[in-house]
PDB file of N, CA and C in Angstrom:
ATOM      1  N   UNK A   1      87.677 107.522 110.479  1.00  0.00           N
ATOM      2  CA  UNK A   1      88.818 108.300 110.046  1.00  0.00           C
ATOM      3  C   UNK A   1      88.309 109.632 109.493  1.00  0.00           C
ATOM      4  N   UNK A   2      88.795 110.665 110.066  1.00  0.00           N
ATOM      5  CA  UNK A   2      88.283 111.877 109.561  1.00  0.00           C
ATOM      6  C   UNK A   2      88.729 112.217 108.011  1.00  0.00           C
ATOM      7  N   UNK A   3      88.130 112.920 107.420  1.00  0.00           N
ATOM      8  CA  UNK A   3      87.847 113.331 105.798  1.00  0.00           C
ATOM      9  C   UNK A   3      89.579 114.284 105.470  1.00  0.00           C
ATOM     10  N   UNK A   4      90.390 114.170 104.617  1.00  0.00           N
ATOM     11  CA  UNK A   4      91.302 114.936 104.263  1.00  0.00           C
ATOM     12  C   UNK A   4      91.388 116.215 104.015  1.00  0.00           C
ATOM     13  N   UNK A   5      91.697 116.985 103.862  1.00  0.00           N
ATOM     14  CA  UNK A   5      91.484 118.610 103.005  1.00  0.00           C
ATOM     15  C   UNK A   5      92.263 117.917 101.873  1.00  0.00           C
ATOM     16  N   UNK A   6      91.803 117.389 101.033  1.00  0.00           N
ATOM     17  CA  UNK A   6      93.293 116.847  99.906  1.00  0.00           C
ATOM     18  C   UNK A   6      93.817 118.221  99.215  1.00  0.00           C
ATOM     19  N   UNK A   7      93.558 119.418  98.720  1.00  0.00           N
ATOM     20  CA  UNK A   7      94.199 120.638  99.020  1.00  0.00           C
ATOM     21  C   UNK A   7      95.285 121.040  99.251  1.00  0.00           C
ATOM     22  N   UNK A   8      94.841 120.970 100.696  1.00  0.00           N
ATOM     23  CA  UNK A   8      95.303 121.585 101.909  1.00  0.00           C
ATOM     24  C   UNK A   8      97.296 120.667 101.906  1.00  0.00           C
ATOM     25  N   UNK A   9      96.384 119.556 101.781  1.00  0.00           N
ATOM     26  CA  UNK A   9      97.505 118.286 102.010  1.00  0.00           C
ATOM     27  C   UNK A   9      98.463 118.258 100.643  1.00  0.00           C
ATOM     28  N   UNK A  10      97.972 118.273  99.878  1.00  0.00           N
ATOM     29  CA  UNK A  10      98.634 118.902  98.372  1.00  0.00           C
ATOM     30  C   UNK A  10      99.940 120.136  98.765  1.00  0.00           C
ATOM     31  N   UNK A  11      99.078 121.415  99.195  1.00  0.00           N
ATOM     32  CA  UNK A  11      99.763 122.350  99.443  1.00  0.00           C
ATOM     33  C   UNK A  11     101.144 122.647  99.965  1.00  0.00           C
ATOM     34  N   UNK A  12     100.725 121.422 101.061  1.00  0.00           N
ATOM     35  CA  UNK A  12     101.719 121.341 102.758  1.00  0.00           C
ATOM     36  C   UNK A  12     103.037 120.238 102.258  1.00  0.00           C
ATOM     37  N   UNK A  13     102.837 119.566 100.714  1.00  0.00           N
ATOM     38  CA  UNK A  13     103.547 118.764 100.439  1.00  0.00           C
ATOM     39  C   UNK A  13     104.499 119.459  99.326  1.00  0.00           C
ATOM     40  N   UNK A  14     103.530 120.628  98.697  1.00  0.00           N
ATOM     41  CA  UNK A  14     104.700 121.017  97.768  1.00  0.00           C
ATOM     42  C   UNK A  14     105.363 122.190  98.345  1.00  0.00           C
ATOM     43  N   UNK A  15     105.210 122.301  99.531  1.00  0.00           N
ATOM     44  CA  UNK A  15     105.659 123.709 100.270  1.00  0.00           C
ATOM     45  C   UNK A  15     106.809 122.392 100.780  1.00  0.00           C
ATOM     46  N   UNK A  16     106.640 121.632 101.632  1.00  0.00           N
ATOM     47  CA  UNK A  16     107.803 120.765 102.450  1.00  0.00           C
ATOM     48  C   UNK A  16     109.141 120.807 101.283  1.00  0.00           C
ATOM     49  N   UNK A  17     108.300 120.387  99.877  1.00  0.00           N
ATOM     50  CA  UNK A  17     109.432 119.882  98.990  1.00  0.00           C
ATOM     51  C   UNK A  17     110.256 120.957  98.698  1.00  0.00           C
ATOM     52  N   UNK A  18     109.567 122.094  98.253  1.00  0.00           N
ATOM     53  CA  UNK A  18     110.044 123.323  97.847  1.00  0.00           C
ATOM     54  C   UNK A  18     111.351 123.893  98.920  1.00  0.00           C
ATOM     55  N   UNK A  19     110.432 123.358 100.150  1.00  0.00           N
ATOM     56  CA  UNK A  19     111.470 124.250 100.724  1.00  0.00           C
ATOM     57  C   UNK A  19     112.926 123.106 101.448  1.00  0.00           C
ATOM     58  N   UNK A  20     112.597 122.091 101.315  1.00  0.00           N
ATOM     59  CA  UNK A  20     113.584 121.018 101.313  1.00  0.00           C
ATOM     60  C   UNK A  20     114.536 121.164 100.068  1.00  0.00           C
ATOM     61  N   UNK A  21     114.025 121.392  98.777  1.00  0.00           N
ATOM     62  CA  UNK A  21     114.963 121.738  97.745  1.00  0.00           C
ATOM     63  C   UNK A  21     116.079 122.976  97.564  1.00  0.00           C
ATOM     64  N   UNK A  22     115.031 124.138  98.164  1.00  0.00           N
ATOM     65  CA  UNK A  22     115.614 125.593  98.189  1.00  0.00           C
ATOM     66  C   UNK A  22     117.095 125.164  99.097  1.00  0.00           C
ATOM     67  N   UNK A  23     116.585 124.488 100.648  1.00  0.00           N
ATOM     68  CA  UNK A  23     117.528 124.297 101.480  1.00  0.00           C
ATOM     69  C   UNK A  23     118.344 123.462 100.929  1.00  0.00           C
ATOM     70  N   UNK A  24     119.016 122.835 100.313  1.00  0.00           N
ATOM     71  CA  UNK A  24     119.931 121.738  99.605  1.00  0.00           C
ATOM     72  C   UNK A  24     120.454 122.262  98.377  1.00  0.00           C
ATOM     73  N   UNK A  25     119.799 123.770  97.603  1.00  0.00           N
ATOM     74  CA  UNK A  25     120.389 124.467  96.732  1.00  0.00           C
ATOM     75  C   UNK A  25     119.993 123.882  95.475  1.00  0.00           C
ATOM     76  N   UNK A  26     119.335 122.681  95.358  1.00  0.00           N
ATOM     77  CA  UNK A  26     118.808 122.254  94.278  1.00  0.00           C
ATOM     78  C   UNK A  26     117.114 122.628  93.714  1.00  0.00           C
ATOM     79  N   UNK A  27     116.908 123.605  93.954  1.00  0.00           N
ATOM     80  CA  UNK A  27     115.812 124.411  93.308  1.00  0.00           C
ATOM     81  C   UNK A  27     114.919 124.087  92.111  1.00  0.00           C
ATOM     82  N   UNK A  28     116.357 123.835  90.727  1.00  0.00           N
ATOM     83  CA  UNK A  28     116.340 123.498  89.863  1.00  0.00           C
ATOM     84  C   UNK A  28     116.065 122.004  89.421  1.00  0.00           C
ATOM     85  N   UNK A  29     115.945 121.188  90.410  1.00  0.00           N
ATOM     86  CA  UNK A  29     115.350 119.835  90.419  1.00  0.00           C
ATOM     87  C   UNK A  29     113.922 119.666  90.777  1.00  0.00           C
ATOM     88  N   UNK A  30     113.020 120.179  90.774  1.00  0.00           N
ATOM     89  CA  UNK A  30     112.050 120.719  91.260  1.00  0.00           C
ATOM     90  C   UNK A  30     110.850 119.465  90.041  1.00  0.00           C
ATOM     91  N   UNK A  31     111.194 119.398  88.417  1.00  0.00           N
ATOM     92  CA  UNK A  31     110.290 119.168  87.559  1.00  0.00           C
ATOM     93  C   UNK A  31     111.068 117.272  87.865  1.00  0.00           C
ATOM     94  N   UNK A  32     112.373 116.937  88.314  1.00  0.00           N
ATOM     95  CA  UNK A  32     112.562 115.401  88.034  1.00  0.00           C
ATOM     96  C   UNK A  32     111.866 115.285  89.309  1.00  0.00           C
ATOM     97  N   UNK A  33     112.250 116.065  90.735  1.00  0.00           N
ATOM     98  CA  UNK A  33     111.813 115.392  91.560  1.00  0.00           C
ATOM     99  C   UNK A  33     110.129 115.053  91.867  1.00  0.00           C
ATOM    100  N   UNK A  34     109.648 115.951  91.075  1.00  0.00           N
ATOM    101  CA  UNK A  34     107.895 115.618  91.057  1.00  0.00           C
ATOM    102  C   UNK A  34     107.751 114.068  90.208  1.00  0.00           C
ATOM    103  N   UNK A  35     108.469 114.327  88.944  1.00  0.00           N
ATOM    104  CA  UNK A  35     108.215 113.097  88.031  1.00  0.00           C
ATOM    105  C   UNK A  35     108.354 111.438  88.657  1.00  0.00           C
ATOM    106  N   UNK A  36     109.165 111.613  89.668  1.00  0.00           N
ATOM    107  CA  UNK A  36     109.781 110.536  90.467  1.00  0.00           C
ATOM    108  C   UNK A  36     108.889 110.110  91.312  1.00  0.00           C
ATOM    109  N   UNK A  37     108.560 111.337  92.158  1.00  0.00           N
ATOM    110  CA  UNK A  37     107.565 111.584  92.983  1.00  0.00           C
ATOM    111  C   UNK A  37     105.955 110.465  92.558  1.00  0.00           C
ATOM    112  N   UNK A  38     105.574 110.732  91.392  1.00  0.00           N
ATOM    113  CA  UNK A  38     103.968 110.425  90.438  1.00  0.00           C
ATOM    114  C   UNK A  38     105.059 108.777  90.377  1.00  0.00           C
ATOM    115  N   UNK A  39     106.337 108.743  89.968  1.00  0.00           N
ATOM    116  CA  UNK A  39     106.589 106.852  89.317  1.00  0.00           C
ATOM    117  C   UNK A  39     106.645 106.347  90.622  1.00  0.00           C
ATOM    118  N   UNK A  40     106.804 106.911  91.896  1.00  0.00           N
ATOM    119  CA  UNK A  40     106.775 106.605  93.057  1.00  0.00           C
ATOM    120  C   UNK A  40     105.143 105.790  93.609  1.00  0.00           C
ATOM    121  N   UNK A  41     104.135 106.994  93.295  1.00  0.00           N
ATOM    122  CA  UNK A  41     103.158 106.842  93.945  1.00  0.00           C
ATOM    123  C   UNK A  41     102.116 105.813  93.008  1.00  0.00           C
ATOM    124  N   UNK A  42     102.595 105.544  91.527  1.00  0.00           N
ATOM    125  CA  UNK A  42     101.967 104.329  90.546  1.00  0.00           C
ATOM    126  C   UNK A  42     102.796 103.301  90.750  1.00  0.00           C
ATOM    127  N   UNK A  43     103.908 103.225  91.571  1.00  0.00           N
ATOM    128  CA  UNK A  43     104.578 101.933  91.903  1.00  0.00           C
ATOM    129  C   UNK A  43     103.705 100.687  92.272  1.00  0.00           C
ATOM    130  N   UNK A  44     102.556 100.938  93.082  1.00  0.00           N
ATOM    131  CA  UNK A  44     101.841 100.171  93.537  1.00  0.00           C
ATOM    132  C   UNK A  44     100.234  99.681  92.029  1.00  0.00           C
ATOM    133  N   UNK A  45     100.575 100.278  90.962  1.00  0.00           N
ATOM    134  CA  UNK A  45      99.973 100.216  90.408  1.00  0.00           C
ATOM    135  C   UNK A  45      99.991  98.943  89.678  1.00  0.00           C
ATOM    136  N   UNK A  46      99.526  98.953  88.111  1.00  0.00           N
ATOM    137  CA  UNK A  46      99.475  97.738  87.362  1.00  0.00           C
ATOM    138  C   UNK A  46     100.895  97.367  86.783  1.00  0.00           C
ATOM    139  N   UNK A  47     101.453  96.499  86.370  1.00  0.00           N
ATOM    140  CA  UNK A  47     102.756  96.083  85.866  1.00  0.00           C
ATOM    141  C   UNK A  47     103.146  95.642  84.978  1.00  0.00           C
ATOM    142  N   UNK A  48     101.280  95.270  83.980  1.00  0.00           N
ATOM    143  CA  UNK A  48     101.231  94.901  82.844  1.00  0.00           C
ATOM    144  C   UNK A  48     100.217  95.732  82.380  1.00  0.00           C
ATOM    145  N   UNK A  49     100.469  95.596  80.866  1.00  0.00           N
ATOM    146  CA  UNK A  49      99.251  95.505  79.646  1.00  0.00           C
ATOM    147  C   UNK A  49      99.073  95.136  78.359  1.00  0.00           C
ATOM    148  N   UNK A  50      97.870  94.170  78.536  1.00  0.00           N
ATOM    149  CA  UNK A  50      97.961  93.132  77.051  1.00  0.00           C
ATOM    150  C   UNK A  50      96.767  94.347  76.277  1.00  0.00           C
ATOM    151  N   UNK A  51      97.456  94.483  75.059  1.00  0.00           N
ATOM    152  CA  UNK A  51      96.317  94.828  73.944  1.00  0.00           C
ATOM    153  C   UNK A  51      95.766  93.831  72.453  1.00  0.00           C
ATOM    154  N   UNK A  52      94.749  93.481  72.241  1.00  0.00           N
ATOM    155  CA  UNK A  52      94.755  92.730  71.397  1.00  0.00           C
ATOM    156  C   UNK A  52      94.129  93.427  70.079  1.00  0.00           C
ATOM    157  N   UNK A  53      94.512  93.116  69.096  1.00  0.00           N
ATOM    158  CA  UNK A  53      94.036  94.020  68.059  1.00  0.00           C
ATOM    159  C   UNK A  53      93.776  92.160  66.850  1.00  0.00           C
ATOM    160  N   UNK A  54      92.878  92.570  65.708  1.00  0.00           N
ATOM    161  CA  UNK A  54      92.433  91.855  64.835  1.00  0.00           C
ATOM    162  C   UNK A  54      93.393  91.974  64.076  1.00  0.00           C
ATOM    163  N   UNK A  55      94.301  93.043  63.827  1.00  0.00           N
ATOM    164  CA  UNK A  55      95.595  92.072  63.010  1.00  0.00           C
ATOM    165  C   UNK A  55      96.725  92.902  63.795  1.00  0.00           C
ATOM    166  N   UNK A  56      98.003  92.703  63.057  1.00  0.00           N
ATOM    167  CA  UNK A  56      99.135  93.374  63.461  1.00  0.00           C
ATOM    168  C   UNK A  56      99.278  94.808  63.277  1.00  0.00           C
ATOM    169  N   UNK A  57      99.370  95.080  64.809  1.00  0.00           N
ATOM    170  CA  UNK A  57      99.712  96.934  64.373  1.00  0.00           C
ATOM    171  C   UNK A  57     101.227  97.264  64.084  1.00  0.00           C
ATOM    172  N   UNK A  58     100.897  98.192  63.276  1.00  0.00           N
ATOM    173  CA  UNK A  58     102.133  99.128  63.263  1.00  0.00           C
ATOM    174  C   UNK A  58     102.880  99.271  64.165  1.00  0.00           C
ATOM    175  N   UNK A  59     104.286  99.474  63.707  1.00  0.00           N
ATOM    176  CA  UNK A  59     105.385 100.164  65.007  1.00  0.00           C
ATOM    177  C   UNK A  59     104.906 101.047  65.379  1.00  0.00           C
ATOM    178  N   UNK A  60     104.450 102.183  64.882  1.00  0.00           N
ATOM    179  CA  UNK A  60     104.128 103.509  64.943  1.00  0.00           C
ATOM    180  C   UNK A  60     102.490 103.842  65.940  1.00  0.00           C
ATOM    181  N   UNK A  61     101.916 102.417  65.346  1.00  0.00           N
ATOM    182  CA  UNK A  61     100.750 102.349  66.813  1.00  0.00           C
ATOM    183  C   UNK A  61     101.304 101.339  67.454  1.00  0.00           C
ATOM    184  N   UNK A  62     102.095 100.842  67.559  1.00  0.00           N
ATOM    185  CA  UNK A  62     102.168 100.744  69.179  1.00  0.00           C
ATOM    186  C   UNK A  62     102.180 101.238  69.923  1.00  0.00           C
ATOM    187  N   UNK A  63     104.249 101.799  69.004  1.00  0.00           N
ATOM    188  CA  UNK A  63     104.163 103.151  69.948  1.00  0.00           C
ATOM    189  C   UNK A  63     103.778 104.243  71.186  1.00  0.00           C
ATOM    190  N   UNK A  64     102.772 104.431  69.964  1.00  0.00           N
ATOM    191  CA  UNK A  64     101.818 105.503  70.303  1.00  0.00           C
ATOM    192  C   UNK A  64     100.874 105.040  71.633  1.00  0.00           C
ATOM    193  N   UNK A  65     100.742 103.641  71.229  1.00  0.00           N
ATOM    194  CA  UNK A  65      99.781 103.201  73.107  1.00  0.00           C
ATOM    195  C   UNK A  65     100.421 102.849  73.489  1.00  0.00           C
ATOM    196  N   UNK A  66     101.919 102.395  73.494  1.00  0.00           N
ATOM    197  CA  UNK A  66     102.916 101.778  74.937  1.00  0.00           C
ATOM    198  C   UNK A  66     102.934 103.522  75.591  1.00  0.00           C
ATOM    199  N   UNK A  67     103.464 104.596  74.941  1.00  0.00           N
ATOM    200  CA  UNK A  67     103.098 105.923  75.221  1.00  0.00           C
ATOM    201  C   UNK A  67     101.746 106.512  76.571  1.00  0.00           C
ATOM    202  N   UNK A  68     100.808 106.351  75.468  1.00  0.00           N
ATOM    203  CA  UNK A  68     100.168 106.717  76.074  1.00  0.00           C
ATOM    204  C   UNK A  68      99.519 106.052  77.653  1.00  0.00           C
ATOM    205  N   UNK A  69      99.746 104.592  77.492  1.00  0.00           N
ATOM    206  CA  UNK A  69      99.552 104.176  78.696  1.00  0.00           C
ATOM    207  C   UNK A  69     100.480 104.388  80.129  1.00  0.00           C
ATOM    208  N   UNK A  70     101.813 104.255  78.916  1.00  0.00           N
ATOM    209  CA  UNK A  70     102.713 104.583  80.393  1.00  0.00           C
ATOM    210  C   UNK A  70     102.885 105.748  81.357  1.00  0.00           C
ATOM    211  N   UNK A  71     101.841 106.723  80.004  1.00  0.00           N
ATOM    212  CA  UNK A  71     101.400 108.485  80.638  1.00  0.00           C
ATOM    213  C   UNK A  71     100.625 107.865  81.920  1.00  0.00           C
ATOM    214  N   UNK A  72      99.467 107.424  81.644  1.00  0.00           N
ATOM    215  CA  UNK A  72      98.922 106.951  83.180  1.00  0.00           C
ATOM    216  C   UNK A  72      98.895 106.204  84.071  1.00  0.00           C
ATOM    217  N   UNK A  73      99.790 104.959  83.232  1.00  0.00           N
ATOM    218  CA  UNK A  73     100.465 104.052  84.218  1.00  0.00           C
ATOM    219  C   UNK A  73     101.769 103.939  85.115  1.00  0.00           C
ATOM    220  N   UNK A  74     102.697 104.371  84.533  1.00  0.00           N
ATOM    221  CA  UNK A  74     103.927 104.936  84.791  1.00  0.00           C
ATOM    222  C   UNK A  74     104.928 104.028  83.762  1.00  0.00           C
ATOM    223  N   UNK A  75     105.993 104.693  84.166  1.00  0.00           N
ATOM    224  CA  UNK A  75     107.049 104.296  82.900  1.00  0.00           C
ATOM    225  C   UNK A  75     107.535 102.622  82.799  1.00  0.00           C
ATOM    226  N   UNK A  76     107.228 101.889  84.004  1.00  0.00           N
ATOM    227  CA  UNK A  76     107.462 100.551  84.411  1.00  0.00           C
ATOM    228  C   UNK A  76     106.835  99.419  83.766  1.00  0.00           C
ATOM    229  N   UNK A  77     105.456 100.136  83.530  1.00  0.00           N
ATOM    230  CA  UNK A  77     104.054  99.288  82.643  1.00  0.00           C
ATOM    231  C   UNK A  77     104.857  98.463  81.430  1.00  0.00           C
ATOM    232  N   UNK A  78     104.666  97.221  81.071  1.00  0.00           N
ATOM    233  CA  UNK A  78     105.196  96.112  80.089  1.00  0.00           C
ATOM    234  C   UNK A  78     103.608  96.873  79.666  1.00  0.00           C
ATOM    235  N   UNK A  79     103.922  96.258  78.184  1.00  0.00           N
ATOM    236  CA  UNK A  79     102.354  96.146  77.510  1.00  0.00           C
ATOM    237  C   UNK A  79     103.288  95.063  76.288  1.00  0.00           C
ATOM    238  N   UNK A  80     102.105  93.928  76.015  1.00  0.00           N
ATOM    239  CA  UNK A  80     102.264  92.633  75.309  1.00  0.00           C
ATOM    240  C   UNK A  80     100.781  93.431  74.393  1.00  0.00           C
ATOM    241  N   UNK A  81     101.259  92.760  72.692  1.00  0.00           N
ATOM    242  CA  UNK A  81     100.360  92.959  72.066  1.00  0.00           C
ATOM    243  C   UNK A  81     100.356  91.710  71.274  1.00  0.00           C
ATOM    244  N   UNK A  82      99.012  91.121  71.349  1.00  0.00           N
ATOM    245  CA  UNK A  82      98.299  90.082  70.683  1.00  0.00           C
ATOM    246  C   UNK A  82      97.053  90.359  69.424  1.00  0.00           C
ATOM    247  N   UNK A  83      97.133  89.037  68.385  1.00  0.00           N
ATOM    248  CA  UNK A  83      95.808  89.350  67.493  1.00  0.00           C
ATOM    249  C   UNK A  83      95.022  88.174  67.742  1.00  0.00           C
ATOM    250  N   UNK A  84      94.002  88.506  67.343  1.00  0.00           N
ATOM    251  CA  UNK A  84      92.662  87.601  67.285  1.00  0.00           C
ATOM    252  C   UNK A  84      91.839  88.151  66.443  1.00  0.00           C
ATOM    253  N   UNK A  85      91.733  87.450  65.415  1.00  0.00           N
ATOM    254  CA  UNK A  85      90.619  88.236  64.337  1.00  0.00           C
ATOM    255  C   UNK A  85      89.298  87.876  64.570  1.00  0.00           C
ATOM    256  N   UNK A  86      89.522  87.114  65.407  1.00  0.00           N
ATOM    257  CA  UNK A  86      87.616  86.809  65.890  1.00  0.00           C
ATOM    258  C   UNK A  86      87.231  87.955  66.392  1.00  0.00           C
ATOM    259  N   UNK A  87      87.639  89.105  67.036  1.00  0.00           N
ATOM    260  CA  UNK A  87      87.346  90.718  67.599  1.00  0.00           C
ATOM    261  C   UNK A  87      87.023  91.577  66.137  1.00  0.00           C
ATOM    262  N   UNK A  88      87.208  90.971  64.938  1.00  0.00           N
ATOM    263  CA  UNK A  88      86.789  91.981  63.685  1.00  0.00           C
ATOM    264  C   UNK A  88      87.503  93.267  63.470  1.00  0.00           C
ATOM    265  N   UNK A  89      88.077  93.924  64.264  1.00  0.00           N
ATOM    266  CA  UNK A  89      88.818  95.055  64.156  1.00  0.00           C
ATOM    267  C   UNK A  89      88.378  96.101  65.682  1.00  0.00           C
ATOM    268  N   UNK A  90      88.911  97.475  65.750  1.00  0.00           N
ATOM    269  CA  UNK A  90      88.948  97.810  67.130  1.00  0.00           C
ATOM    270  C   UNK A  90      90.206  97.268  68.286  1.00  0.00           C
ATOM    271  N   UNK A  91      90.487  97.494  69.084  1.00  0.00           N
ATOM    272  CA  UNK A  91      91.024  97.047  70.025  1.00  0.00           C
ATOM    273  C   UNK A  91      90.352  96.234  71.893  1.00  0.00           C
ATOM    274  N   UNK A  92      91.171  95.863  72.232  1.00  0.00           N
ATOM    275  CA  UNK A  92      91.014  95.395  73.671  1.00  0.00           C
ATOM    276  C   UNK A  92      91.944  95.907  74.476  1.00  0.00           C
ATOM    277  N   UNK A  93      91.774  96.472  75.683  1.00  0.00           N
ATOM    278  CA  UNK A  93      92.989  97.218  76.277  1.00  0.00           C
ATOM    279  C   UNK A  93      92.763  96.199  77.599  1.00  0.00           C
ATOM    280  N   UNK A  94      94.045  95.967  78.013  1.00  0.00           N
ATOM    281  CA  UNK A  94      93.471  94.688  79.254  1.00  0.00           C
ATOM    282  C   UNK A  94      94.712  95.702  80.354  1.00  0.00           C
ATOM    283  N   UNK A  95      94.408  96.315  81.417  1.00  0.00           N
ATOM    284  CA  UNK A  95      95.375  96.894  82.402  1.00  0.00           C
ATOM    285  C   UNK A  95      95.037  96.881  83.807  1.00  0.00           C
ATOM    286  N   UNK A  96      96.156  95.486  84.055  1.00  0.00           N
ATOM    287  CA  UNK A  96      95.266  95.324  85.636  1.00  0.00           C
ATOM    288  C   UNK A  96      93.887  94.361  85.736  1.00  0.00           C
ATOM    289  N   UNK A  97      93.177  95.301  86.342  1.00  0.00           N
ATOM    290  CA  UNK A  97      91.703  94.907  86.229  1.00  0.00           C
ATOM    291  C   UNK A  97      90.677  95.246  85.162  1.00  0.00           C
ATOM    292  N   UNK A  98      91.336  96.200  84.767  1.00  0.00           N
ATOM    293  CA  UNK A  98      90.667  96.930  84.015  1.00  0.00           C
ATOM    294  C   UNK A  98      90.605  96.941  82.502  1.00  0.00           C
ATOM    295  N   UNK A  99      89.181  96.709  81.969  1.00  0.00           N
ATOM    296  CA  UNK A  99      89.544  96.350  80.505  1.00  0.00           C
ATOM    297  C   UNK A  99      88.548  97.410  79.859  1.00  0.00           C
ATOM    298  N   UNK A 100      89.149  97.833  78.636  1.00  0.00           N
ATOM    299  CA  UNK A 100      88.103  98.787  77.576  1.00  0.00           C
ATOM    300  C   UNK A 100      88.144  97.687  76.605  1.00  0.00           C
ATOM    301  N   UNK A 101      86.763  98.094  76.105  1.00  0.00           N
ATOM    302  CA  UNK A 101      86.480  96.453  74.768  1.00  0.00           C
ATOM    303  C   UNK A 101      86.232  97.446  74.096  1.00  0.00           C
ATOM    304  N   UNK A 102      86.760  98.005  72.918  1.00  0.00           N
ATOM    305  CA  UNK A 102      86.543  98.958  71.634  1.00  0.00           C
ATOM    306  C   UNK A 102      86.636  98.269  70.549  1.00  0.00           C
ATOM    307  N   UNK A 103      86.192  96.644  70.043  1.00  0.00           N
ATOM    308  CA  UNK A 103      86.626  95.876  69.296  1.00  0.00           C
ATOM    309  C   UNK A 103      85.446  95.903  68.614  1.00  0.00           C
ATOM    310  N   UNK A 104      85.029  95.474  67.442  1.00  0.00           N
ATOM    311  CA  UNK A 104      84.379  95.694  66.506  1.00  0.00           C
ATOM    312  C   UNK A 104      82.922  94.747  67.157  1.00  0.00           C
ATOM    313  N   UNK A 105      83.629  93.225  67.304  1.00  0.00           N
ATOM    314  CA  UNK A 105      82.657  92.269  67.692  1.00  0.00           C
ATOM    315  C   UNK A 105      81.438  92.931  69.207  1.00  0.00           C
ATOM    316  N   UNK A 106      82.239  93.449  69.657  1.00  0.00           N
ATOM    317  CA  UNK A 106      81.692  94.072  71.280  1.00  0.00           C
ATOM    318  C   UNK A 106      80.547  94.747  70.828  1.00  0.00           C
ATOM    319  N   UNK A 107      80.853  95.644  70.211  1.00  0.00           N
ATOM    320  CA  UNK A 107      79.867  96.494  69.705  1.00  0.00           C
ATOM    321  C   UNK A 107      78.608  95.640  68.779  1.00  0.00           C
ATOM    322  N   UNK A 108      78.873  94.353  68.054  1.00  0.00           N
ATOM    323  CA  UNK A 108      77.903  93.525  67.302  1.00  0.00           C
ATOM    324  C   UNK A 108      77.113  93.121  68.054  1.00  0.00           C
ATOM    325  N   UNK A 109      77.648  93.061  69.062  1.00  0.00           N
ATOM    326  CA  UNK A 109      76.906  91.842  69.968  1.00  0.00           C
ATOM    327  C   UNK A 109      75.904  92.720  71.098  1.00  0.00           C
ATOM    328  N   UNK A 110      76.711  94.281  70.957  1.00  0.00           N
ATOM    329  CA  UNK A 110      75.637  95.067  71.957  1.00  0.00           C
ATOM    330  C   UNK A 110      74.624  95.436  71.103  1.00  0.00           C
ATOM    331  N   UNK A 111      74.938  95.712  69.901  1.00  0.00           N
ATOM    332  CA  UNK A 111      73.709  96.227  69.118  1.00  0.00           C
ATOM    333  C   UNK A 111      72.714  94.879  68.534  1.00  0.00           C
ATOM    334  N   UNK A 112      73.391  93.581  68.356  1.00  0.00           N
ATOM    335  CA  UNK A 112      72.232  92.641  68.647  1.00  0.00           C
ATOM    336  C   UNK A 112      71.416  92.769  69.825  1.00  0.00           C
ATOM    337  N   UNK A 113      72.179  92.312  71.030  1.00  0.00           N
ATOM    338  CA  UNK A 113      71.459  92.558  72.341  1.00  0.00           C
ATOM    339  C   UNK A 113      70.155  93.631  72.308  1.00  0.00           C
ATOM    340  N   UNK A 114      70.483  94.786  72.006  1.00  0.00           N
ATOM    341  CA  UNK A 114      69.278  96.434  71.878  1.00  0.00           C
ATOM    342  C   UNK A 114      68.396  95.449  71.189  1.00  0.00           C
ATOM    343  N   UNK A 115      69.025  94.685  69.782  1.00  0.00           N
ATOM    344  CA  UNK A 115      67.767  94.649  68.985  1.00  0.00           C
ATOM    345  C   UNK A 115      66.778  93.419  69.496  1.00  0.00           C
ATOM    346  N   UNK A 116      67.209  92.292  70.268  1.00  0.00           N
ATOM    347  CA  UNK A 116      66.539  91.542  71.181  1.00  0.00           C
ATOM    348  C   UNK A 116      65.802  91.832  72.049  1.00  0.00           C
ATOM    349  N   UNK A 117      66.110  93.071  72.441  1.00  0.00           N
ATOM    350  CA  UNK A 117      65.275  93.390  74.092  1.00  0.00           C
ATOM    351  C   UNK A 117      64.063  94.248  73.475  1.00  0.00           C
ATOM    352  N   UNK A 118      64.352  94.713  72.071  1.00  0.00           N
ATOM    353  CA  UNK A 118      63.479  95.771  71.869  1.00  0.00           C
ATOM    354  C   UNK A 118      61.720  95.279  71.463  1.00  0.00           C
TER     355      UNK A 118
END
């Protein structure tokens, strides 16, 4: 399969839209129809996300990460939040496949590890 200009292909897509909008007189739809466009193309994305934290967060952090995830996940993303104080503090972000371990214990156990090998 030959290589994309992704660019090029970028370009040729916001020129189609642009000028599909101009022609229909809706010009001014230009910022929902992109937004739709991005919840369109993360449709195929993740559908969950568990975070686990060592005690109960705040409304105000949740919030703030149901937010920020749904910035890169899209607006559809569930996120479930769990505790486990065996993690010591820090978080676990579980999305999809994909996990960040920022939990206190993670880090104990890497800086034991260094001090074993050393």
């Amino acid at each position: 399969m030959p290589a994309v200009d992704s660019v090029a292909t970028a370009r040729a897509l916001y020129d189609a839209l642009t000028e599909t909008l101009r022609s229909s007189g809706a010009e001014d739809q230009l910022n929902e129809v992109v937004d739709q466009f991005i919840e369109l193309a993360r449709g195929s994305g993740p559908r969950e996300a568990a975070i686990t934290s060592a005690v109960p967060l705040a409304q105000e952090q949740q919030t703030a990460l149901v937010q920020q995830l749904q910035t890169k996940y899209g607006r559809s993303l569930v996120v479930n939040f769990d505790t486990d104080p065996a993690i010591l503090g820090g978080l676990i972000i579980r999305v999809g496949d994909r996990v960040l371990d920022e939990s206190v214990r993670s880090r104990l156990v890497a800086v034991q590890q260094r001090m074993l090998n050393s």
